[in-house]
N, C-alpha and C. Protein backbone atom coordinates (compact mmCIF):
# COMPACT_ATOMS: atom_id res chain seq x y z
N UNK A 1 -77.71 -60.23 7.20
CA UNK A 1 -78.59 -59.26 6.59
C UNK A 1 -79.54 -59.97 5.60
N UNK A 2 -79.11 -60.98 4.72
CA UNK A 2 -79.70 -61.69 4.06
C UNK A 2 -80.95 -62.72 4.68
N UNK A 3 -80.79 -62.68 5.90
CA UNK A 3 -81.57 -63.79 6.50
C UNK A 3 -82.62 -62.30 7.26
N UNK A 4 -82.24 -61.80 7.19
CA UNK A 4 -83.78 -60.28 7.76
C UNK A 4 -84.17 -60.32 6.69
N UNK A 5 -83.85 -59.54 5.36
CA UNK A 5 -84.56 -59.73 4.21
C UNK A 5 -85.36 -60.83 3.90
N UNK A 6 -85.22 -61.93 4.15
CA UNK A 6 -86.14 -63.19 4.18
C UNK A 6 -86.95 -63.19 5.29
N UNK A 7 -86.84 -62.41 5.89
CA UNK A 7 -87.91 -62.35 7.50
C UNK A 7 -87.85 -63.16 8.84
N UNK A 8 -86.39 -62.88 8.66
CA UNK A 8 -85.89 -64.04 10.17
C UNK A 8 -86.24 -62.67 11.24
N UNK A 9 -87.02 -63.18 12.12
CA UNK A 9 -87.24 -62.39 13.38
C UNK A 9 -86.69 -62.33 14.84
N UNK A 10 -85.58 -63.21 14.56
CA UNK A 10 -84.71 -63.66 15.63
C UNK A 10 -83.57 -61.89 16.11
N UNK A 11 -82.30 -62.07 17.05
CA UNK A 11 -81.79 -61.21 17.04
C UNK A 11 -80.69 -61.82 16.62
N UNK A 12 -79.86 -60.72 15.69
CA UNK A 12 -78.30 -60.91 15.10
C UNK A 12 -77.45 -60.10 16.21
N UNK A 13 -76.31 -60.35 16.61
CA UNK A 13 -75.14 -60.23 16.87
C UNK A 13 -73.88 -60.01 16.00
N UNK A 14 -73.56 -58.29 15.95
CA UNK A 14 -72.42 -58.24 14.74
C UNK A 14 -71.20 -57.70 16.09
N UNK A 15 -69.95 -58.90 16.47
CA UNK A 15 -69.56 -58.44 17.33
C UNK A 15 -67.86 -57.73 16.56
N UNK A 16 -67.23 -57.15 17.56
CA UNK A 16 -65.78 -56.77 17.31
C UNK A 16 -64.47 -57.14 18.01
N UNK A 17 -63.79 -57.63 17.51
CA UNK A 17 -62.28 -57.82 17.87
C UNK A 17 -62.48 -59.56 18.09
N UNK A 18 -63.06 -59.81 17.36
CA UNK A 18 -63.48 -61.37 17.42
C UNK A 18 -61.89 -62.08 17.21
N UNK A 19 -60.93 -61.52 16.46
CA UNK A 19 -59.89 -61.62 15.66
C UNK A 19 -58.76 -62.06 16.85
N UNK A 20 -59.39 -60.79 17.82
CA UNK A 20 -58.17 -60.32 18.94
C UNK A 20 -58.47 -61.51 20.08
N UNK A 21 -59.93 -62.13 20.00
CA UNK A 21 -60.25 -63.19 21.33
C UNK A 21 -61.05 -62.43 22.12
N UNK A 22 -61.85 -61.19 21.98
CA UNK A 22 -62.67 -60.05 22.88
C UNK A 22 -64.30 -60.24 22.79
N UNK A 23 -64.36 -60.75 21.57
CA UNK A 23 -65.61 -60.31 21.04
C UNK A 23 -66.78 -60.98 22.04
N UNK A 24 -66.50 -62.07 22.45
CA UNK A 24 -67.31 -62.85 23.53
C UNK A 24 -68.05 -61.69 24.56
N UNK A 25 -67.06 -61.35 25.00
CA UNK A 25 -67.15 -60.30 26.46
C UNK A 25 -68.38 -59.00 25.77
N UNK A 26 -68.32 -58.58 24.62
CA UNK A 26 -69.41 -57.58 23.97
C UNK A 26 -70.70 -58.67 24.39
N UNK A 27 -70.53 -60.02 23.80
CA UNK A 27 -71.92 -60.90 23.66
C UNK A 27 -72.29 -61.09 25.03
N UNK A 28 -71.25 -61.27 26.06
CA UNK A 28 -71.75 -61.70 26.97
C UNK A 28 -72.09 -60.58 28.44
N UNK A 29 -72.24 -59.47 27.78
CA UNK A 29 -71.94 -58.30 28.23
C UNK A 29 -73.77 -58.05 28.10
N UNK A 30 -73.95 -58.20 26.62
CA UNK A 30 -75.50 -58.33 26.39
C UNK A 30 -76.59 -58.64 27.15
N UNK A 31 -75.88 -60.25 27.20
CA UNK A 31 -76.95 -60.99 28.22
C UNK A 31 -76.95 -60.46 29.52
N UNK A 32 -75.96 -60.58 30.16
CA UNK A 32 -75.81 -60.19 31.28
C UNK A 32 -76.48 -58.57 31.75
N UNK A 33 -76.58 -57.92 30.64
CA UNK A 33 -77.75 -56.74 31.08
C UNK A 33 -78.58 -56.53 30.96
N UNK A 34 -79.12 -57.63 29.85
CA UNK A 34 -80.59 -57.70 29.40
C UNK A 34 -81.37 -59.02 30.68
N UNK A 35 -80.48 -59.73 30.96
CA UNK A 35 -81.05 -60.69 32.14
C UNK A 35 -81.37 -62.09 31.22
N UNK A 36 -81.07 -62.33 30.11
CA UNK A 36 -81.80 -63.29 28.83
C UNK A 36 -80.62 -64.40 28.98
N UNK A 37 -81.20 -65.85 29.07
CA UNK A 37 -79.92 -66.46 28.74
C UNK A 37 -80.70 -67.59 28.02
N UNK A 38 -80.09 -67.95 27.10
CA UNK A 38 -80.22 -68.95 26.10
C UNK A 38 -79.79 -70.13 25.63
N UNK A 39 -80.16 -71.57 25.35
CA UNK A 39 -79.31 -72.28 24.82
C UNK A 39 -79.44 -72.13 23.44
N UNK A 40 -79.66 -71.16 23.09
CA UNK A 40 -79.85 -71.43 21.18
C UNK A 40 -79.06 -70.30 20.54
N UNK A 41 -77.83 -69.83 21.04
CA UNK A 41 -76.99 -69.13 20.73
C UNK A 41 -76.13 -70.05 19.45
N UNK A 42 -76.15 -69.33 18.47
CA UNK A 42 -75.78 -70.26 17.25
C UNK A 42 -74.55 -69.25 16.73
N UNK A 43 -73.12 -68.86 17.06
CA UNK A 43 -72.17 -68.49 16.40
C UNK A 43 -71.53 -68.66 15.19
N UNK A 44 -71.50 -68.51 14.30
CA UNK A 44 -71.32 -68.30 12.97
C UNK A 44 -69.63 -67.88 12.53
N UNK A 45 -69.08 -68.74 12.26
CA UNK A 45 -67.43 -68.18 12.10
C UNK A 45 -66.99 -69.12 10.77
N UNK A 46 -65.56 -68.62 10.81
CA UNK A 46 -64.90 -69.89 9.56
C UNK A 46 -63.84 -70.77 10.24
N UNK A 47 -63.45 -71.45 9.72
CA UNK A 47 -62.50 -72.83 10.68
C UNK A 47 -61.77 -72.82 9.56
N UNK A 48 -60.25 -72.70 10.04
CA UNK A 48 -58.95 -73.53 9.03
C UNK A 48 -58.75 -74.31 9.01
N UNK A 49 -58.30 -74.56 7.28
CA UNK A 49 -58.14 -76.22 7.25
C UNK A 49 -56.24 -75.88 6.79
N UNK A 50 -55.60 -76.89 6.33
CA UNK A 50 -54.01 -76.70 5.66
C UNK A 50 -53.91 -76.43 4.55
N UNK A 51 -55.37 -76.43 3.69
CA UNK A 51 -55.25 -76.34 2.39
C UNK A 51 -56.41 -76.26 1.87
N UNK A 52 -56.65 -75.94 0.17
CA UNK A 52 -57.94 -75.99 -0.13
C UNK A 52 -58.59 -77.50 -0.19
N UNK A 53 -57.88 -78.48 -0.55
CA UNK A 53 -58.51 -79.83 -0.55
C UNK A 53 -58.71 -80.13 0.75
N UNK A 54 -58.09 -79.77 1.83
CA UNK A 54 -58.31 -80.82 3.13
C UNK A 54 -59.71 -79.47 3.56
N UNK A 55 -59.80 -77.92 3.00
CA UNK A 55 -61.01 -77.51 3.31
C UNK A 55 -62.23 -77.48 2.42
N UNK A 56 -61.86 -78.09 1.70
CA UNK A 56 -62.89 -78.31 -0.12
C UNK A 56 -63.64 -80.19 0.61
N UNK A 57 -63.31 -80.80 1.49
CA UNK A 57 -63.54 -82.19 1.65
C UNK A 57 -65.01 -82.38 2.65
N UNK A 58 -65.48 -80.58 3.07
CA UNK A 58 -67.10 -81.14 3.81
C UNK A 58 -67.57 -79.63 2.72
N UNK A 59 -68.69 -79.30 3.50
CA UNK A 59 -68.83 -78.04 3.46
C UNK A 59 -69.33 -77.35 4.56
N UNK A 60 -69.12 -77.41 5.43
CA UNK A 60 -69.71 -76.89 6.72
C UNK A 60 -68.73 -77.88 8.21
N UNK A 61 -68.32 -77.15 8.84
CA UNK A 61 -67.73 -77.16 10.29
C UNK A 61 -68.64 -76.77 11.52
N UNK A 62 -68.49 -78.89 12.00
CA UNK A 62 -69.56 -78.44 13.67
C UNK A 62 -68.28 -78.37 14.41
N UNK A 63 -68.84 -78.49 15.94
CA UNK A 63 -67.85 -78.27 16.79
C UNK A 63 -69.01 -79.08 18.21
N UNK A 64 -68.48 -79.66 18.72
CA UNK A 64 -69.30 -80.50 19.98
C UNK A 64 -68.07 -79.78 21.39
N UNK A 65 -67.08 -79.27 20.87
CA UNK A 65 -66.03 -78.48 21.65
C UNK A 65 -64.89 -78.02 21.38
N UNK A 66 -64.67 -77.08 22.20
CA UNK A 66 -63.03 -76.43 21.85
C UNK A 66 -62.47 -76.60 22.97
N UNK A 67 -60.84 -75.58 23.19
CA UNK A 67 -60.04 -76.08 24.38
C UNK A 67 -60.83 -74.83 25.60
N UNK A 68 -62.14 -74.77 25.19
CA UNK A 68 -62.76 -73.56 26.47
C UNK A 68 -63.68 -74.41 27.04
N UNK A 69 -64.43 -75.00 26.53
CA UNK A 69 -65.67 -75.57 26.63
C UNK A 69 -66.19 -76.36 25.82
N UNK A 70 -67.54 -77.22 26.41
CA UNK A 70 -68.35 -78.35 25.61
C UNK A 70 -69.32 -77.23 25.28
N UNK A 71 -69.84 -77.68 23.90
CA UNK A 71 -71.30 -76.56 23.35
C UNK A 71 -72.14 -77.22 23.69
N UNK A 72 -73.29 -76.96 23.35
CA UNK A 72 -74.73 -77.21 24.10
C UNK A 72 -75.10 -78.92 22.86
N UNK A 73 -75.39 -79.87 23.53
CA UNK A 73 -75.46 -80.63 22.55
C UNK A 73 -76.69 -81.15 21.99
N UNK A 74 -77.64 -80.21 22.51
CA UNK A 74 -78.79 -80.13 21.71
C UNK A 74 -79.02 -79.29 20.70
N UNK A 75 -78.01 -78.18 21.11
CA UNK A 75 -78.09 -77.28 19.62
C UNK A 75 -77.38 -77.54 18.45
N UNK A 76 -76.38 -78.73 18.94
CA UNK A 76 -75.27 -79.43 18.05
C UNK A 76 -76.18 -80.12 17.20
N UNK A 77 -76.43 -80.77 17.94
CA UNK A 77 -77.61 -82.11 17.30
C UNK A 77 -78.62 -81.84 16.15
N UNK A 78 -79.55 -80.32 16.66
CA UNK A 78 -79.99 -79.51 15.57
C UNK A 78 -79.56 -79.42 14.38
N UNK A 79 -78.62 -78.63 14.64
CA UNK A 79 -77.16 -78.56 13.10
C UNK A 79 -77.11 -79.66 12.44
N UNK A 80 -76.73 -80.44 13.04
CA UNK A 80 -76.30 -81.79 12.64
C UNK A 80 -77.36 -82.40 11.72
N UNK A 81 -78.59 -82.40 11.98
CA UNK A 81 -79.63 -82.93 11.54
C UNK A 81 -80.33 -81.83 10.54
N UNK A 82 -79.99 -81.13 10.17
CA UNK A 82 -80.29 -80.04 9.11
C UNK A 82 -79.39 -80.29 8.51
N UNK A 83 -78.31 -80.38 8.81
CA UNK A 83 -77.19 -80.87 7.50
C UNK A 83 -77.48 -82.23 6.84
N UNK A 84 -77.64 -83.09 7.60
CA UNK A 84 -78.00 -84.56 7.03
C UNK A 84 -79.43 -84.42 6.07
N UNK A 85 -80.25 -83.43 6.57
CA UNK A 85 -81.56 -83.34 6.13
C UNK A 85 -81.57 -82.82 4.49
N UNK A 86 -80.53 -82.20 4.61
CA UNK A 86 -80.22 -80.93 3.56
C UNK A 86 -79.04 -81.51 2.65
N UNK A 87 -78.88 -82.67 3.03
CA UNK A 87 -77.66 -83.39 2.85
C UNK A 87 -76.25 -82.58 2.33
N UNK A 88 -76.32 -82.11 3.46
CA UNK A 88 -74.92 -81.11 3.52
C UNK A 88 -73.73 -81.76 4.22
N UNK A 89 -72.54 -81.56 3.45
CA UNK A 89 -71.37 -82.50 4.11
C UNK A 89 -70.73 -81.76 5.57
N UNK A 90 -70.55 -82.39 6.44
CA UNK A 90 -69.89 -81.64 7.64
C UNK A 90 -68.97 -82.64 8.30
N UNK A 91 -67.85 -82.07 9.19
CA UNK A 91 -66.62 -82.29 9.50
C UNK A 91 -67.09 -81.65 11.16
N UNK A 92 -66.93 -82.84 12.00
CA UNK A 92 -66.74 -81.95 13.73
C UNK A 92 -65.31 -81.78 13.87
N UNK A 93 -64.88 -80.48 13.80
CA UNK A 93 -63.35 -79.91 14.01
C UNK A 93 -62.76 -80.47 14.94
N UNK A 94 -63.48 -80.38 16.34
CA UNK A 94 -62.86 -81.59 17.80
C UNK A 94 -62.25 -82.55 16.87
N UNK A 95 -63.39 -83.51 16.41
CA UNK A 95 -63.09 -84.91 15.94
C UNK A 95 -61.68 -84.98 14.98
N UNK A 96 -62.07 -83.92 14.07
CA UNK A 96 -60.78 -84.27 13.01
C UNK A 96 -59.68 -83.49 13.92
N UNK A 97 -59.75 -82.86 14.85
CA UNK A 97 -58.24 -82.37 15.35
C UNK A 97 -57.89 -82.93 16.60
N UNK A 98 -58.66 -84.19 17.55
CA UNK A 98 -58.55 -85.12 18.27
C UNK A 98 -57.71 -86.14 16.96
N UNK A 99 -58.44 -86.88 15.98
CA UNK A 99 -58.01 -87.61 14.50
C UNK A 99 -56.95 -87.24 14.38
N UNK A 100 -56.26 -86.38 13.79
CA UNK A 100 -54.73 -85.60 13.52
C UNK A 100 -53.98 -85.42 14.94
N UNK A 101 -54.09 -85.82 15.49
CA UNK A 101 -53.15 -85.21 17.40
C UNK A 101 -53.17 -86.51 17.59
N UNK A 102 -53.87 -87.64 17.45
CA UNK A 102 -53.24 -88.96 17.19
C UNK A 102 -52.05 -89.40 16.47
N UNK A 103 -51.93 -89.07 15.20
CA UNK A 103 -51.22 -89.28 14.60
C UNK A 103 -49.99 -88.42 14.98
N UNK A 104 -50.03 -87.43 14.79
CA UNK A 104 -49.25 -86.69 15.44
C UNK A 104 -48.14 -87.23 16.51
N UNK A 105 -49.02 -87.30 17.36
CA UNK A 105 -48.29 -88.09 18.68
C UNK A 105 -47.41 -89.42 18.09
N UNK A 106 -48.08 -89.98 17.79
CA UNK A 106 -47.71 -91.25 17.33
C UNK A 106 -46.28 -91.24 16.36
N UNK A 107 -46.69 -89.86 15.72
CA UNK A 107 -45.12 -89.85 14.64
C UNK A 107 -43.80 -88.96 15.60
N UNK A 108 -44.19 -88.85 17.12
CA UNK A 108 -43.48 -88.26 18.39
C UNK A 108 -43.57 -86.62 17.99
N UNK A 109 -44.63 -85.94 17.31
CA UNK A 109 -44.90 -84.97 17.46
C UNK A 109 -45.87 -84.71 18.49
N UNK A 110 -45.77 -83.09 18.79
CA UNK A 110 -46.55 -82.50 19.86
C UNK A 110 -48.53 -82.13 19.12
N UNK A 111 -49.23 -82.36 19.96
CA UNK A 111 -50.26 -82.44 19.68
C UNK A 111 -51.03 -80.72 19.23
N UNK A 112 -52.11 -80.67 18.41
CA UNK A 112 -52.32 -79.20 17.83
C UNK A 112 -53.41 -78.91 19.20
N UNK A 113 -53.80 -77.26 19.58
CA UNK A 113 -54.90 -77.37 20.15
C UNK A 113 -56.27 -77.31 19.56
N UNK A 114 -57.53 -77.54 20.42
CA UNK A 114 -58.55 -77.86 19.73
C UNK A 114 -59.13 -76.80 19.21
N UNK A 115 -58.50 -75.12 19.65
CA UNK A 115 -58.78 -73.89 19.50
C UNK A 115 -59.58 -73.43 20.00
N UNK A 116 -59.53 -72.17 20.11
CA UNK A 116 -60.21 -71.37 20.86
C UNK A 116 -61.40 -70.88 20.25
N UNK A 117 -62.95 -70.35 20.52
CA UNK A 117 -63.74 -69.94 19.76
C UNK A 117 -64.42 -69.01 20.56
N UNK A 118 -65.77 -68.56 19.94
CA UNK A 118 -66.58 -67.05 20.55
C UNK A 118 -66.77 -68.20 21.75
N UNK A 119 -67.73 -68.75 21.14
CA UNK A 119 -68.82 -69.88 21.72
C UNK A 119 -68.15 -70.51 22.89
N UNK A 120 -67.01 -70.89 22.85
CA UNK A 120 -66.12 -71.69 24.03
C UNK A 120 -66.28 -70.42 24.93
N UNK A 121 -65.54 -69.50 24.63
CA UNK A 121 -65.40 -68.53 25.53
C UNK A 121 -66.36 -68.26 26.11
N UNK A 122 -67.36 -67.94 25.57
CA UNK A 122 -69.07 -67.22 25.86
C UNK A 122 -69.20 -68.38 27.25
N UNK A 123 -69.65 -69.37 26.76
CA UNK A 123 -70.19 -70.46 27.26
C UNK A 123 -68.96 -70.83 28.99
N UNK A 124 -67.96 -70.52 28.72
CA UNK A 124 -66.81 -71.28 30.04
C UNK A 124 -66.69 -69.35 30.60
N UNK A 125 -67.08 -68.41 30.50
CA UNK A 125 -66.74 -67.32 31.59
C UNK A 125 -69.14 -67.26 31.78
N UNK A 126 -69.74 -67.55 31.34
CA UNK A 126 -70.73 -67.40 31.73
C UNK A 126 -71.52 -67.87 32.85
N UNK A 127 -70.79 -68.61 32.87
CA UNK A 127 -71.46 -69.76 34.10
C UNK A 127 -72.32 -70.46 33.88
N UNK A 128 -73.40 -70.76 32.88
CA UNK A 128 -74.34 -71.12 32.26
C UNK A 128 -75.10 -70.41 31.93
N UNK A 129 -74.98 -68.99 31.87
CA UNK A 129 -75.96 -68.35 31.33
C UNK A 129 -76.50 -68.38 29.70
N UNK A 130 -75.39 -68.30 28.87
CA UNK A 130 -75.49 -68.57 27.81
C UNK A 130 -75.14 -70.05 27.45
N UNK A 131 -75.16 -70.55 26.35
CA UNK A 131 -74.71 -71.54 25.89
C UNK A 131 -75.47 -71.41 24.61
N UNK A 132 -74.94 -72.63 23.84
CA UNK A 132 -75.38 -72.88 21.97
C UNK A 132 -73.77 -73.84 21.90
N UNK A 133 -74.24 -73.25 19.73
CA UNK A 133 -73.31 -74.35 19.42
C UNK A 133 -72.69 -73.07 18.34
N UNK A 134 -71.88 -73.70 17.59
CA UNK A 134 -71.00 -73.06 16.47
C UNK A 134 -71.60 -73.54 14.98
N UNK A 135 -71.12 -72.80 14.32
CA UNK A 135 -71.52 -73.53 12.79
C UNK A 135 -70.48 -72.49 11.97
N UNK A 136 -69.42 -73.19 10.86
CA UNK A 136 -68.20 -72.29 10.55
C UNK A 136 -67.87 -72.90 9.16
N UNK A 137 -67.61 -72.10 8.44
CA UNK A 137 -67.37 -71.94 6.66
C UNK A 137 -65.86 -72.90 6.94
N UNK A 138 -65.70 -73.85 6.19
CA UNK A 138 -64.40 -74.54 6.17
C UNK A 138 -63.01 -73.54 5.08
N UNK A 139 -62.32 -72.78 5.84
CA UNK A 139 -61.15 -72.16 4.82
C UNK A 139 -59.81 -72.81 4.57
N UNK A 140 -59.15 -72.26 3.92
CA UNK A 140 -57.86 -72.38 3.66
C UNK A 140 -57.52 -71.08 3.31
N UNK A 141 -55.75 -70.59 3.81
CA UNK A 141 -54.91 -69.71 3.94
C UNK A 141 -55.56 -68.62 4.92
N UNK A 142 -55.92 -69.02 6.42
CA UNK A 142 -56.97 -68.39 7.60
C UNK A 142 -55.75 -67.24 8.02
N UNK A 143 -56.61 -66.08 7.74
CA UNK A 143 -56.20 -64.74 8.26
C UNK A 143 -54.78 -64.49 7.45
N UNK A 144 -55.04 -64.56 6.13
CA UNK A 144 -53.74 -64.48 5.15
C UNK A 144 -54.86 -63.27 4.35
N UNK A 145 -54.35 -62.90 3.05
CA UNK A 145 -54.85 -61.77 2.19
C UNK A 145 -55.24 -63.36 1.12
N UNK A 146 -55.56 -64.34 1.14
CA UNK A 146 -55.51 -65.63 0.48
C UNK A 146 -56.51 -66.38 1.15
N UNK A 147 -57.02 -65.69 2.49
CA UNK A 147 -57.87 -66.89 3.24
C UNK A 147 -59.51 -66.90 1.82
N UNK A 148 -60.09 -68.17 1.80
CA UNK A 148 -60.42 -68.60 1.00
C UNK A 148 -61.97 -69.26 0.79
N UNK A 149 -62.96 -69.20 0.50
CA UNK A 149 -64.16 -70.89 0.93
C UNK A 149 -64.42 -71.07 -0.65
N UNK A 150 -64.89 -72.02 -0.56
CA UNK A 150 -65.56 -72.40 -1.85
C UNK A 150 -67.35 -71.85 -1.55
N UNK A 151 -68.27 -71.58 -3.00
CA UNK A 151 -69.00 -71.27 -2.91
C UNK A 151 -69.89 -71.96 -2.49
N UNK A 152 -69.34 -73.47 -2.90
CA UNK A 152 -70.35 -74.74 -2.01
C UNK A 152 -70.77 -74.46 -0.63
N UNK A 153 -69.83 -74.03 -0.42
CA UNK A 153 -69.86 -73.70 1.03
C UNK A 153 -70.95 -72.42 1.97
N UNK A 154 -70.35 -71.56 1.23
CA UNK A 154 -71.28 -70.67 1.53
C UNK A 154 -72.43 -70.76 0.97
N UNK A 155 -72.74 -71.09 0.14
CA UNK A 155 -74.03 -71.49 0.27
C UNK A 155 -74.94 -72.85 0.67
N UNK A 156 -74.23 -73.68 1.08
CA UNK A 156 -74.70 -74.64 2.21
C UNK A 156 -74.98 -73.62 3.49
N UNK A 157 -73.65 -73.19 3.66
CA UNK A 157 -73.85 -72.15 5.12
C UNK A 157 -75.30 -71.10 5.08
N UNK A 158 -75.86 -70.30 4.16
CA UNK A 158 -76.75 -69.97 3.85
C UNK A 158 -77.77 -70.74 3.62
N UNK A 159 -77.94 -71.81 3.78
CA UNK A 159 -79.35 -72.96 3.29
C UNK A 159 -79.31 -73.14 4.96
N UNK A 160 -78.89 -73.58 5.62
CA UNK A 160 -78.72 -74.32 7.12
C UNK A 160 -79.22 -72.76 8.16
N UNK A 161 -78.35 -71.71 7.57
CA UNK A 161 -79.07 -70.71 8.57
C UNK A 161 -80.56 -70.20 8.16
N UNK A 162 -80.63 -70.59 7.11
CA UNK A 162 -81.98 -69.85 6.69
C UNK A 162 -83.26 -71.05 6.82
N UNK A 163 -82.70 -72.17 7.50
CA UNK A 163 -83.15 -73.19 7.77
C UNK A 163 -83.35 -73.51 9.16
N UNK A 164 -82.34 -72.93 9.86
CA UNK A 164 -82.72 -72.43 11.95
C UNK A 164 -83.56 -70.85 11.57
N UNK A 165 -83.11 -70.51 10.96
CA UNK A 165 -84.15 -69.04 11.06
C UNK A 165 -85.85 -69.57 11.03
N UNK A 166 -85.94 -70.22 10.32
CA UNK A 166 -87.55 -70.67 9.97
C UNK A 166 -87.90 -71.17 11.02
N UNK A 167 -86.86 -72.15 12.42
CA UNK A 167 -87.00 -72.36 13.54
C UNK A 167 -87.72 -74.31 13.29
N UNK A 168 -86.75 -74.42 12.23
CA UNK A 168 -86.88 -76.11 12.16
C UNK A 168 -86.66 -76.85 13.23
């Protein structure tokens, strides 16, 4: 809402049961009747970390993939380069949870998955119709009455979208 008030002319997506793993099927329900398919689908979520320091250590979560799908890696790249531009700290979740499933293994534990997201989903039942990338608030205590961000955060997250809105 904040990014219309500034005069982003793009379309928002407020979907439901995102929680439950559904919400994709509303988005992709969209396209599929409007006939529109896009690579500049930019999903907006939060990512858990174990704690506030290990989610206090970027301020912003990319994603190049989850256990559904690869994201579009030109829209990654975008992100990526608005954060560096903006010199905003970011963490690719793959990377650090490929990073940790090493170790893991190694200490003869079982490996974490890379998780599930809108964007994976959207992107692996579409066939290519849609595609994009993710961009996600780093938390701690995820889907607790405790889940958490720092304000750094959100407002990095607010500088970067209001920074694709302008269509950098």
């Amino acid at each position: 809402m904040h990014l219309f008030s500034l005069g982003f002319q793009g379309t928002a997506f407020f979907t439901a049961q995102e929680e439950a793993g559904k919400s994709w099927r509303y988005l992709l329900e969209w396209f599929r009747r409007f006939g529109h398919s896009t690579n500049r689908l930019f999903v907006v979520d939060t990512s858990p970390f174990a704690n506030v320091e290990a989610a206090n250590e970027q301020l912003l979560v990319l994603r190049e993939k989850d256990a559904n799908a690869a994201f579009n890696s030109q829209a990654t790249q975008l992100v990526e380069d608005l954060c560096r531009k903006n010199d905003l700290s970011f963490v690719y979740k793959d990377r650090y949870v490929e990073a940790e499933n090493k170790k893991l293994v190694s200490a003869g534990e079982n490996p974490r998955s890379l998780g599930s997201t809108e964007m994976g989903r959207i992107i692996a039942a579409s066939n290519g119709l849609v595609d994009g990338t993710t961009i996600q608030i780093p938390t701690s205590g995820y889907h607790t009455m405790e889940e958490s961000a720092s304000w750094e955060s959100v407002d990095a997250f607010i500088k970067l979208l209001t920074d694709l809105s302008d269509g950098v």
